[in-house]
Protein backbone atom coordinates (compact mmCIF):
# COMPACT_ATOMS: atom_id res chain seq x y z
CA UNK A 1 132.88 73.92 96.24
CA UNK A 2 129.12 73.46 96.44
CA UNK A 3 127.81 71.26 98.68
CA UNK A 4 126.18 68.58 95.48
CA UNK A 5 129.79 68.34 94.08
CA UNK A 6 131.49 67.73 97.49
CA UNK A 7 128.99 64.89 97.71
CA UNK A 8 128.99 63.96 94.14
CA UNK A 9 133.36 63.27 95.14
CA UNK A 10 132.88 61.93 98.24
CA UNK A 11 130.78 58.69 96.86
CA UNK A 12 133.40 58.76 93.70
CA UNK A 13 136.26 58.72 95.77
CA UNK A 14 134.96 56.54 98.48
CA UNK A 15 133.99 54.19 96.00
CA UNK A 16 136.72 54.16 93.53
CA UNK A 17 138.25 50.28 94.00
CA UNK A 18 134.17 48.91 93.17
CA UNK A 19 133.62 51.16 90.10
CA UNK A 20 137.33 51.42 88.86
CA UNK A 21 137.63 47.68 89.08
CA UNK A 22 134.15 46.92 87.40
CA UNK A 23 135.47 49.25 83.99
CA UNK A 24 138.77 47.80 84.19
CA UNK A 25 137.21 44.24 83.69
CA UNK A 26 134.86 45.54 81.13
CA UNK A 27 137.23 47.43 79.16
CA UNK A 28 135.40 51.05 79.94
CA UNK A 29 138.57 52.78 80.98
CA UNK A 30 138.89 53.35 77.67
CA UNK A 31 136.19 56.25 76.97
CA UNK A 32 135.20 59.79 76.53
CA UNK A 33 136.82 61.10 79.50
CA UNK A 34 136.66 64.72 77.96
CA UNK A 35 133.53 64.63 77.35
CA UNK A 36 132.26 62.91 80.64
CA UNK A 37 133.93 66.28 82.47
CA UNK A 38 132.27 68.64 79.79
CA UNK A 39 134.12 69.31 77.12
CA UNK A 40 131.90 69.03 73.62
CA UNK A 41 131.81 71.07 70.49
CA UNK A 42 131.74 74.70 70.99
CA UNK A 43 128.84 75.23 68.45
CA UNK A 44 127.53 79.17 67.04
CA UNK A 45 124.89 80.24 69.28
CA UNK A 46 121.21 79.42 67.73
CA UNK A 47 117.83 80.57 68.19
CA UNK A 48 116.42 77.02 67.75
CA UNK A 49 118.66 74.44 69.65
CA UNK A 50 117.21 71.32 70.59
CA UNK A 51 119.62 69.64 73.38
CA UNK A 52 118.05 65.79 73.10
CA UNK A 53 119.25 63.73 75.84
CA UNK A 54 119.21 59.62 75.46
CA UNK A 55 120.95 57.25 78.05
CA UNK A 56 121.75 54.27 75.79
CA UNK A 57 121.15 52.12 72.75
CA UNK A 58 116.86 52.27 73.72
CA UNK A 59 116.58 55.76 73.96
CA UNK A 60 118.73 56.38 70.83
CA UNK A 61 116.55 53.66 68.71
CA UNK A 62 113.55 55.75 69.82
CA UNK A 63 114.70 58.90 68.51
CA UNK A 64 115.06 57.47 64.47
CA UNK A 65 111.30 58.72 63.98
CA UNK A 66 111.68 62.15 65.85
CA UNK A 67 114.30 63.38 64.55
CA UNK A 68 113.20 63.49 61.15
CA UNK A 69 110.18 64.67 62.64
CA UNK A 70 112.23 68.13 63.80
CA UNK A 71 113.78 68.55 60.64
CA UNK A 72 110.51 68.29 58.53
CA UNK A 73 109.46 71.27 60.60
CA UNK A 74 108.12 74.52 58.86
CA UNK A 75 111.15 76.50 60.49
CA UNK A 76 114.28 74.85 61.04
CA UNK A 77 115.44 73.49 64.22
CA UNK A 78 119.21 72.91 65.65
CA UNK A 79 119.42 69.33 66.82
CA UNK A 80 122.30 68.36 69.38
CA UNK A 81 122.09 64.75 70.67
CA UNK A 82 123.58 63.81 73.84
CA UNK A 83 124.67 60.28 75.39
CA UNK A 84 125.71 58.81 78.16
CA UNK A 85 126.82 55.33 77.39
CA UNK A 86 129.61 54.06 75.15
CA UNK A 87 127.38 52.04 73.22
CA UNK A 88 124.57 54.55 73.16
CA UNK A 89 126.99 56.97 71.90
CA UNK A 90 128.15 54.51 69.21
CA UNK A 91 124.92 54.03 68.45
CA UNK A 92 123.78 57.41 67.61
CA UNK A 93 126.73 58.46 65.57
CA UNK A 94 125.74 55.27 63.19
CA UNK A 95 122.17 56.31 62.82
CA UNK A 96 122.88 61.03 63.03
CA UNK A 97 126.22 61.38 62.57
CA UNK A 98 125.43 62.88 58.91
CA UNK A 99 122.33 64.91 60.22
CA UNK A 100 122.81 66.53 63.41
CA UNK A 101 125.48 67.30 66.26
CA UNK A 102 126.10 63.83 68.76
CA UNK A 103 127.91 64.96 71.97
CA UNK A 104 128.83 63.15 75.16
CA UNK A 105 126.57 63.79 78.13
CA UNK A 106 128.59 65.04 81.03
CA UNK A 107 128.85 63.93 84.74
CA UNK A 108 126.52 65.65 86.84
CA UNK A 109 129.49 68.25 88.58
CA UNK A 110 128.43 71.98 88.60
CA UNK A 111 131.54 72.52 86.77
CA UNK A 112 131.35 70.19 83.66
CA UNK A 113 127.69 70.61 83.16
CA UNK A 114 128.46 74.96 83.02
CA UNK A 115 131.14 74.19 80.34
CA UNK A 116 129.14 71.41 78.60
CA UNK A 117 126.03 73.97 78.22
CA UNK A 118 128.46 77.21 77.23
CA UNK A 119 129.99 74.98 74.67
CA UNK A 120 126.44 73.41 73.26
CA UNK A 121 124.27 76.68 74.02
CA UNK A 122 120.96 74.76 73.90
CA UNK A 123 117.34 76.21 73.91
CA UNK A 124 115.80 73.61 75.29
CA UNK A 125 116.75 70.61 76.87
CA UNK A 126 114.74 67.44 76.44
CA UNK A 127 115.20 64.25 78.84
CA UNK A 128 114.28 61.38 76.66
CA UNK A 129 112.35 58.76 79.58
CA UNK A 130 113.96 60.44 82.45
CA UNK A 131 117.94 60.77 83.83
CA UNK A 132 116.98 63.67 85.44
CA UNK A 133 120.48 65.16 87.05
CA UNK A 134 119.73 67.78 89.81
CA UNK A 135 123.20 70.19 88.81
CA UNK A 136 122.15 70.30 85.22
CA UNK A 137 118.55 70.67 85.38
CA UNK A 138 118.99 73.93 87.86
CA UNK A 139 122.41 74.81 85.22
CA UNK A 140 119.37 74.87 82.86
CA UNK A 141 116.78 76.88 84.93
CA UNK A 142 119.50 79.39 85.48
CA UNK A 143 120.05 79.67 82.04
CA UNK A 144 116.10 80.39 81.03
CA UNK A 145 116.77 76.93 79.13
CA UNK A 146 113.65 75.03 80.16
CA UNK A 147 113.74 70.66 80.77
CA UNK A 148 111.72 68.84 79.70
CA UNK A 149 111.13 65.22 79.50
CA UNK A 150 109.49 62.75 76.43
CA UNK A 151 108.28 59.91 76.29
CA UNK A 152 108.51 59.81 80.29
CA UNK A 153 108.13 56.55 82.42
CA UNK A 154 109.41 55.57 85.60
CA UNK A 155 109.38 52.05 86.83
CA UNK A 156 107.95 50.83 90.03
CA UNK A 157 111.49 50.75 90.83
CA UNK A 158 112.68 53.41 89.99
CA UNK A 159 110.13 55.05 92.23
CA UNK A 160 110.97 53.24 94.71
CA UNK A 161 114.72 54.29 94.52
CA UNK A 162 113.56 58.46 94.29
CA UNK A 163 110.72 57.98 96.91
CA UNK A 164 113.13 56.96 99.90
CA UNK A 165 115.28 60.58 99.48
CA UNK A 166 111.59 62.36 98.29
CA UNK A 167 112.77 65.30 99.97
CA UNK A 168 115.89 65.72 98.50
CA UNK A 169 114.64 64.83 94.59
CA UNK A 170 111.18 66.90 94.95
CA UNK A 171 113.00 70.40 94.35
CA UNK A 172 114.52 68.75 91.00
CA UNK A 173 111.41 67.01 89.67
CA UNK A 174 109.33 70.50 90.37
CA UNK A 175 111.81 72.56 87.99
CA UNK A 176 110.62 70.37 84.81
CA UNK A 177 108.75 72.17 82.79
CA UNK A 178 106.76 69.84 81.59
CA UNK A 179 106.76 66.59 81.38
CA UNK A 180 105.10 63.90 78.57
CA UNK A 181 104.61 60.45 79.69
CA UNK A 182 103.64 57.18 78.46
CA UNK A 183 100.42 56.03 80.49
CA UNK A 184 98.60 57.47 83.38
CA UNK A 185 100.59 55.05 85.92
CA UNK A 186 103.83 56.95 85.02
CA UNK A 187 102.41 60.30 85.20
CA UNK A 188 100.92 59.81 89.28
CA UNK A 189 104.57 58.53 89.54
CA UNK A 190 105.86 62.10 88.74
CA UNK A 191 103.63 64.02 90.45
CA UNK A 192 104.46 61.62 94.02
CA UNK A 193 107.77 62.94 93.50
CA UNK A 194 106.79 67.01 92.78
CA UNK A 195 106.42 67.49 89.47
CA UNK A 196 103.18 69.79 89.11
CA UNK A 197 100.03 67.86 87.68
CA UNK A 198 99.54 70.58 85.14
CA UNK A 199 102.51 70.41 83.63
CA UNK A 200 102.02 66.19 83.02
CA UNK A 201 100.48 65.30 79.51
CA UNK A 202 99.69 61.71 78.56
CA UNK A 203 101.33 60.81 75.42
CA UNK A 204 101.91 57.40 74.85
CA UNK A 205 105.34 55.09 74.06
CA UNK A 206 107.72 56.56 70.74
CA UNK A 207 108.90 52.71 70.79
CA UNK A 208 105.73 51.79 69.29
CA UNK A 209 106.36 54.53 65.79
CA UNK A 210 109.91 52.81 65.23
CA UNK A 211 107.76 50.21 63.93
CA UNK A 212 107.20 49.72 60.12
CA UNK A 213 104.46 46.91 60.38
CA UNK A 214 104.94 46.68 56.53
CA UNK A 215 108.43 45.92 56.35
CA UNK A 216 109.50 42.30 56.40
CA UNK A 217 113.61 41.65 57.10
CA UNK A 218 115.16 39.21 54.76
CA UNK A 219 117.34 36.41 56.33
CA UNK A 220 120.85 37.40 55.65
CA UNK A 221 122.25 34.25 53.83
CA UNK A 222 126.11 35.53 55.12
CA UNK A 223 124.59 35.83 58.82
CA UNK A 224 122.99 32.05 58.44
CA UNK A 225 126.49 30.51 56.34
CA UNK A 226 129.07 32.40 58.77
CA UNK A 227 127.15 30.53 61.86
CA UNK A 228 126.13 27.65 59.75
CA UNK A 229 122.48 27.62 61.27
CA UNK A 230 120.38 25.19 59.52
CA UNK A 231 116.68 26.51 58.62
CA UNK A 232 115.05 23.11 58.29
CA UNK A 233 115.67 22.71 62.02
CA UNK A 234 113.69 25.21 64.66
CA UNK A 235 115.94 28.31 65.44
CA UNK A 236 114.92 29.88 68.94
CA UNK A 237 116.27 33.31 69.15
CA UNK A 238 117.03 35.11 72.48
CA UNK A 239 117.65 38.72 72.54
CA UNK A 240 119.26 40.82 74.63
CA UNK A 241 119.75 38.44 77.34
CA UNK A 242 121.11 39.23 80.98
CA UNK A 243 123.39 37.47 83.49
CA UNK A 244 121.99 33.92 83.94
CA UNK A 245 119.38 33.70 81.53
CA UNK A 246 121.94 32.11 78.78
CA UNK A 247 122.24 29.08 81.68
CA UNK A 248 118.12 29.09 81.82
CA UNK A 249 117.95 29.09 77.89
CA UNK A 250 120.33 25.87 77.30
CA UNK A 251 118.54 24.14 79.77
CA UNK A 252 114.92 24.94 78.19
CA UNK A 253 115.88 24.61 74.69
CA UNK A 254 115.53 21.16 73.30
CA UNK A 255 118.65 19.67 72.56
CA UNK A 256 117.13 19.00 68.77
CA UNK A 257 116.35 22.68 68.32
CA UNK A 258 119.15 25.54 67.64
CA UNK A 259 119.40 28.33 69.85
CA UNK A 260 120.73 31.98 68.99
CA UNK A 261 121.72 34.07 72.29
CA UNK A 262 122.62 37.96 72.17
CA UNK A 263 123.52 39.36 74.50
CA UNK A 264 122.84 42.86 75.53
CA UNK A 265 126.37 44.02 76.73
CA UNK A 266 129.48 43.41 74.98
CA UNK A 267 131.50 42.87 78.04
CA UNK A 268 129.27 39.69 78.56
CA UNK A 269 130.48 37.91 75.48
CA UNK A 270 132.77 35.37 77.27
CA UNK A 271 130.50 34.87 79.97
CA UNK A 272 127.85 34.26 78.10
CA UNK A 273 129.74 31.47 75.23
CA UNK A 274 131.15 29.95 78.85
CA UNK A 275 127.10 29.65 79.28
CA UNK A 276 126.49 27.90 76.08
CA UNK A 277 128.20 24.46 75.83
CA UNK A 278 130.05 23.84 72.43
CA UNK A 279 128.60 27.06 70.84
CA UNK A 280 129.80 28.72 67.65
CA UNK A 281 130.13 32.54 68.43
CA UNK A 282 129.40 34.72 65.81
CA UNK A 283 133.05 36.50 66.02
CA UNK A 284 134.85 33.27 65.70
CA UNK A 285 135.06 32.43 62.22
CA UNK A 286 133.38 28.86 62.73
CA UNK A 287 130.69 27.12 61.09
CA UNK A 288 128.64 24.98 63.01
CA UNK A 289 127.74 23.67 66.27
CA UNK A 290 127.82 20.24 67.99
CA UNK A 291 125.22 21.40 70.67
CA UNK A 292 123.09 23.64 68.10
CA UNK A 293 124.22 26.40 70.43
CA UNK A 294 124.95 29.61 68.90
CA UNK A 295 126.17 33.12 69.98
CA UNK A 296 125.93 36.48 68.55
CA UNK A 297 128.86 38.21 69.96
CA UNK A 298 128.55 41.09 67.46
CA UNK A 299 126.43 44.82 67.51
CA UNK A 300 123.49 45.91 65.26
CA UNK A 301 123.17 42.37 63.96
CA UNK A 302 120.03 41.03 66.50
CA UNK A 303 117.65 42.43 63.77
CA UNK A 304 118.79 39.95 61.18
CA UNK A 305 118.99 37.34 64.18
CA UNK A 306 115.04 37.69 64.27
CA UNK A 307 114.50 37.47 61.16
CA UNK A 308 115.63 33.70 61.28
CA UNK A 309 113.78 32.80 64.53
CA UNK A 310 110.82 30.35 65.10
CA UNK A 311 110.50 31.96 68.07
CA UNK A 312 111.76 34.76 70.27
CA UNK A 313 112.58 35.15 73.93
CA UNK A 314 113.18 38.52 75.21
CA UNK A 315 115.97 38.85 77.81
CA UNK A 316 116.39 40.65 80.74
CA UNK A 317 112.77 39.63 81.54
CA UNK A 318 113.75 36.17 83.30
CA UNK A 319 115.86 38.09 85.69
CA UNK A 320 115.01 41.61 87.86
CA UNK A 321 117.06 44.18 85.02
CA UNK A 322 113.40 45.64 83.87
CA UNK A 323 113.18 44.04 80.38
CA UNK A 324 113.82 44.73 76.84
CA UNK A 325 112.35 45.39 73.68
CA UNK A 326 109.54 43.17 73.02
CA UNK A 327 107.83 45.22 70.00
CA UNK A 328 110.28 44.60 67.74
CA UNK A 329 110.42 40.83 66.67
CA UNK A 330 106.66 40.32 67.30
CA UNK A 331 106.49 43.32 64.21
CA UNK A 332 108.02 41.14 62.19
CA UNK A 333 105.74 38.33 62.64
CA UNK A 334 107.81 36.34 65.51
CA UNK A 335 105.63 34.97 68.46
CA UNK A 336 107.37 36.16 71.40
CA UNK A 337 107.90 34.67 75.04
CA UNK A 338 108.97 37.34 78.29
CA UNK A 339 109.66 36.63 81.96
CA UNK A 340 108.80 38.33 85.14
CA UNK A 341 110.82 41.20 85.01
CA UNK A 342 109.47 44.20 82.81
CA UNK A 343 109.52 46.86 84.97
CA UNK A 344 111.14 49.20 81.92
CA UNK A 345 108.06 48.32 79.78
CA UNK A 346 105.69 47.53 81.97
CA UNK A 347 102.97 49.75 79.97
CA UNK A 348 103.94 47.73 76.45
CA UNK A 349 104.23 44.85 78.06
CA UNK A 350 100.22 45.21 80.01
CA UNK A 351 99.18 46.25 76.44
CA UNK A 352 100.31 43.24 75.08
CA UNK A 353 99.36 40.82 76.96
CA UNK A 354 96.26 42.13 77.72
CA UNK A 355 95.23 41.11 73.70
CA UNK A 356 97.29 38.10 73.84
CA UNK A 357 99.86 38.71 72.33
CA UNK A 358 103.07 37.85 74.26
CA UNK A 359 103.44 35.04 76.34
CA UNK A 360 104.91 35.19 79.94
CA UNK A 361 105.88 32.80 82.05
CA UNK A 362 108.33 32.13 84.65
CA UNK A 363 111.62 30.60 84.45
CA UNK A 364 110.42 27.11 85.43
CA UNK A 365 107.86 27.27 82.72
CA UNK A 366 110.37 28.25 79.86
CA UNK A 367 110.79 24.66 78.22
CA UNK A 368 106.78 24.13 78.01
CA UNK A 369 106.21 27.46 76.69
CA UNK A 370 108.98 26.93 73.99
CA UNK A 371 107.89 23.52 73.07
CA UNK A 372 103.93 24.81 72.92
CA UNK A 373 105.04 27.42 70.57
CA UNK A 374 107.27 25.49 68.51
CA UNK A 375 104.11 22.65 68.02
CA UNK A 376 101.10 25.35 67.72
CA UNK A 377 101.74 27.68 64.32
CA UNK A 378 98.17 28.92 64.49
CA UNK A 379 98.36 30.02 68.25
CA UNK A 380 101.77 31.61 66.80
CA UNK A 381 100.05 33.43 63.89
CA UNK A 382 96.74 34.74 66.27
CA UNK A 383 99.48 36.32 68.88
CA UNK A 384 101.60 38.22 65.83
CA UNK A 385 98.06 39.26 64.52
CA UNK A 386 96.94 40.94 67.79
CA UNK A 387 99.93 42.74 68.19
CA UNK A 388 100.16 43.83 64.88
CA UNK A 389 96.67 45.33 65.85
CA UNK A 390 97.82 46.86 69.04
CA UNK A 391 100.94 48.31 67.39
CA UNK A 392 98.62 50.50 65.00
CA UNK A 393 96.43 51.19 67.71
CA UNK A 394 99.39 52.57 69.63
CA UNK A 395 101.19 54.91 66.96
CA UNK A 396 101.25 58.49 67.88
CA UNK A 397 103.15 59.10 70.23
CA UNK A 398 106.28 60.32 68.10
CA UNK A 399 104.08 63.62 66.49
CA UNK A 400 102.19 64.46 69.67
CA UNK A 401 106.14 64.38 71.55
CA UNK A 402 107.20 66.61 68.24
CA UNK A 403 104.38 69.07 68.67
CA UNK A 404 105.08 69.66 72.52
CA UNK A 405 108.82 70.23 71.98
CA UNK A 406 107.96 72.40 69.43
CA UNK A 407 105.36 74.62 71.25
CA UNK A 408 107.61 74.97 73.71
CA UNK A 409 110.93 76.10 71.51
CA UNK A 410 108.46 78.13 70.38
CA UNK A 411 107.58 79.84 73.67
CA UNK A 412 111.28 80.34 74.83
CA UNK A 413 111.84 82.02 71.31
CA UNK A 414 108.81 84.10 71.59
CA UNK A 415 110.09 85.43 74.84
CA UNK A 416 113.90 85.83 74.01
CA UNK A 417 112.85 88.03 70.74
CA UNK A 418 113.08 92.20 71.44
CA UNK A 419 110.44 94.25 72.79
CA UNK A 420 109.24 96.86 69.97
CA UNK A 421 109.15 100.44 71.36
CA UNK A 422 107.14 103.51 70.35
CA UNK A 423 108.36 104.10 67.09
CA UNK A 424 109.84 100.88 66.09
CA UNK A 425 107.28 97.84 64.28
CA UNK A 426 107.88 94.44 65.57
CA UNK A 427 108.00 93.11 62.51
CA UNK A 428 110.69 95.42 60.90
């Protein structure tokens, strides 16, 4: 057994009653085990295999403009997306199913990462932000399959996390290939922890071309009866919100103005209604709420939750889980409040608020900025203006990502073809 995977059970097994526990409560025992340990659609060999990697929902959303991006190529490409979360996974079968190959990405043991790449035969491998796994990125080296990573960023915690076992991740981080980050604070990140500065290129954030600054979501009339909001009355929307911030948002919410929480994790559902005093959740079949509390206990529907809000607060930013999304409602016109914690988008966010257009403030100083808001439509309208601005400043990213996957595929095809000999023409 090599020494990784010995380690790799040791922590599982030592470990077991925490993590075993923790899915039992959240209903994850029920999964992909097969293809967590490997097993994924033994697909035809190909000259032109892309292996995408995305963690979760995030990534996945990012990939919408890429992908059609690869298959509006000159010469066809193979496109194989893996996953690692359940959502994630769900995720991308809704939005690629029809188009390309989804597959579950596998747990990092030599074993299930040889069978995953025998049965999946990629090209290339591309690490969509990072989740950089030392058994398959050497699996891959081995193979003449190069890694690379889009759309890179790690957090200032994240580094953190790598930099105390430096010695043990710098091997891994020096067999990327190359590596295409968001900003020039990401890319000194990499190179701390070995990847080689000439193989770093500055690309900018995808999340910013999932934007379509000239399309304008409806309110869904079923959404708004099914709940029974009332749109004469302010609607505060919170997305995506984390342990405790449901607790901060009832509290800072006037007790005249509705409030819409979604959570980001289905297994929080309960928790977060227990949150909301008297709320109507979305699931329940009831109309209504006493407390003008509501909760969206449902998947894919935030989008349309937006679309009804006076104003938007972004969760996971009023307590230390790195953020979320904060592009998307202030696209479509919403001003938009964030806390603290934005480690995951801490290059959108700075970009942002450096042209005023977010507001961020700290837990304490919630209710003011909510009630400020709520009073000042023309501070609202300025805000969703300058980010429009920055958005279209921003776009790019997406094609210059396409163009170094492609070079690269390119490359590895290059060298893979046959050597003419004396005698024999290249080109038949």
């Amino acid at each position: 057994m090599r020494p990784l995977d010995a380690a790799y059970l040791t922590v599982a097994t030592t470990t077991m009653p925490l993590w075993f526990t923790r899915m039992l409560r959240q209903g994850k025992l029920r999964t992909d085990w097969n293809g967590r340990f490997g097993h994924a659609a033994d697909l035809p060999a190909s000259d032109r295999r892309i292996l995408l990697h995305a963690v979760s929902v995030g990534e996945v959303n990012s990939l919408r403009t890429l992908v059609s991006r690869f298959q509006n190529q000159e010469e066809s490409v193979d496109i194989v997306i893996s996953v690692t979360t359940d959502t994630g996974y769900r995720r991308a079968c809704e939005l690629f199913a029809d188009q390309v190959t989804v597959v579950r990405y596998p747990y990092d043991f030599s074993w299930a990462v040889n069978r995953f790449l025998d049965q999946v035969k990629p090209n290339i491998m591309v690490l969509v932000e990072l989740e950089a796994w030392p058994n398959m990125i050497e699996s891959c080296r081995r193979r003449g399959v190069p890694t690379i990573v889009i759309n890179g960023r790690l957090s200032h915690r994240s580094h953190k996390r790598y930099s105390r076992i430096r010695s043990m991740v710098r091997a891994m981080f020096r067999k990327l290939q190359r590596v295409a980050v968001q900003d020039s604070t990401y890319a000194q990140r990499f190179i701390d922890l070995g990847v080689l500065p000439d193989r770093i290129e500055i690309t900018g954030s995808m999340k910013w071309d999932t934007i379509q600054l000239d399309h304008r979501p409806t309110i869904d009339p079923e959404l708004v009866a099914s709940l029974g909001i009332d749109l004469e009355r302010p609607l505060v929307v919170a997305g995506s919100t984390g342990p405790g911030e449901e607790t901060l948002l009832d509290k800072a919410v006037p007790d005249d103005v509705q409030l819409l929480c979604a959570p980001r994790k289905p297994e929080r559902f309960d928790e977060a209604a227990a949150a909301l005093p008297g709320c109507t959740r979305r699931s329940s079949g009831s109309t209504g709420s006493p407390t003008r509390r509501f909760l969206l206990d449902t998947i894919g529907e935030l989008p349309k939750a937006y679309a009804m809000a006076d104003v938007v607060v972004v969760g996971r930013t009023f307590t230390p889980l790195g953020g979320s999304d904060m592009i998307e409602p202030l696209a479509i016109g919403k001003p938009v409040i964030i806390g603290p914690h934005v480690d995951n988008f801490e290059s959108i966010a700075g970009r942002l608020l450096e042209a005023g257009s977010l507001l961020q403030v700290a837990g304490e100083q919630l209710p003011d900025a909510i009630k400020m808001l709520l009073d000042q439509p023309d501070r609202c309208r300025l805000m969703v203006e300058s980010g429009h601005e920055v958005i279209k400043t921003m776009q790019g990213a997406t094609d210059r990502n396409t163009r170094l996957v492609i070079d690269e595929l390119d490359r590895v095809h290059k060298a893979k073809m046959p050597i003419a000999t004396d005698g024999e023409c290249s080109n038949g």
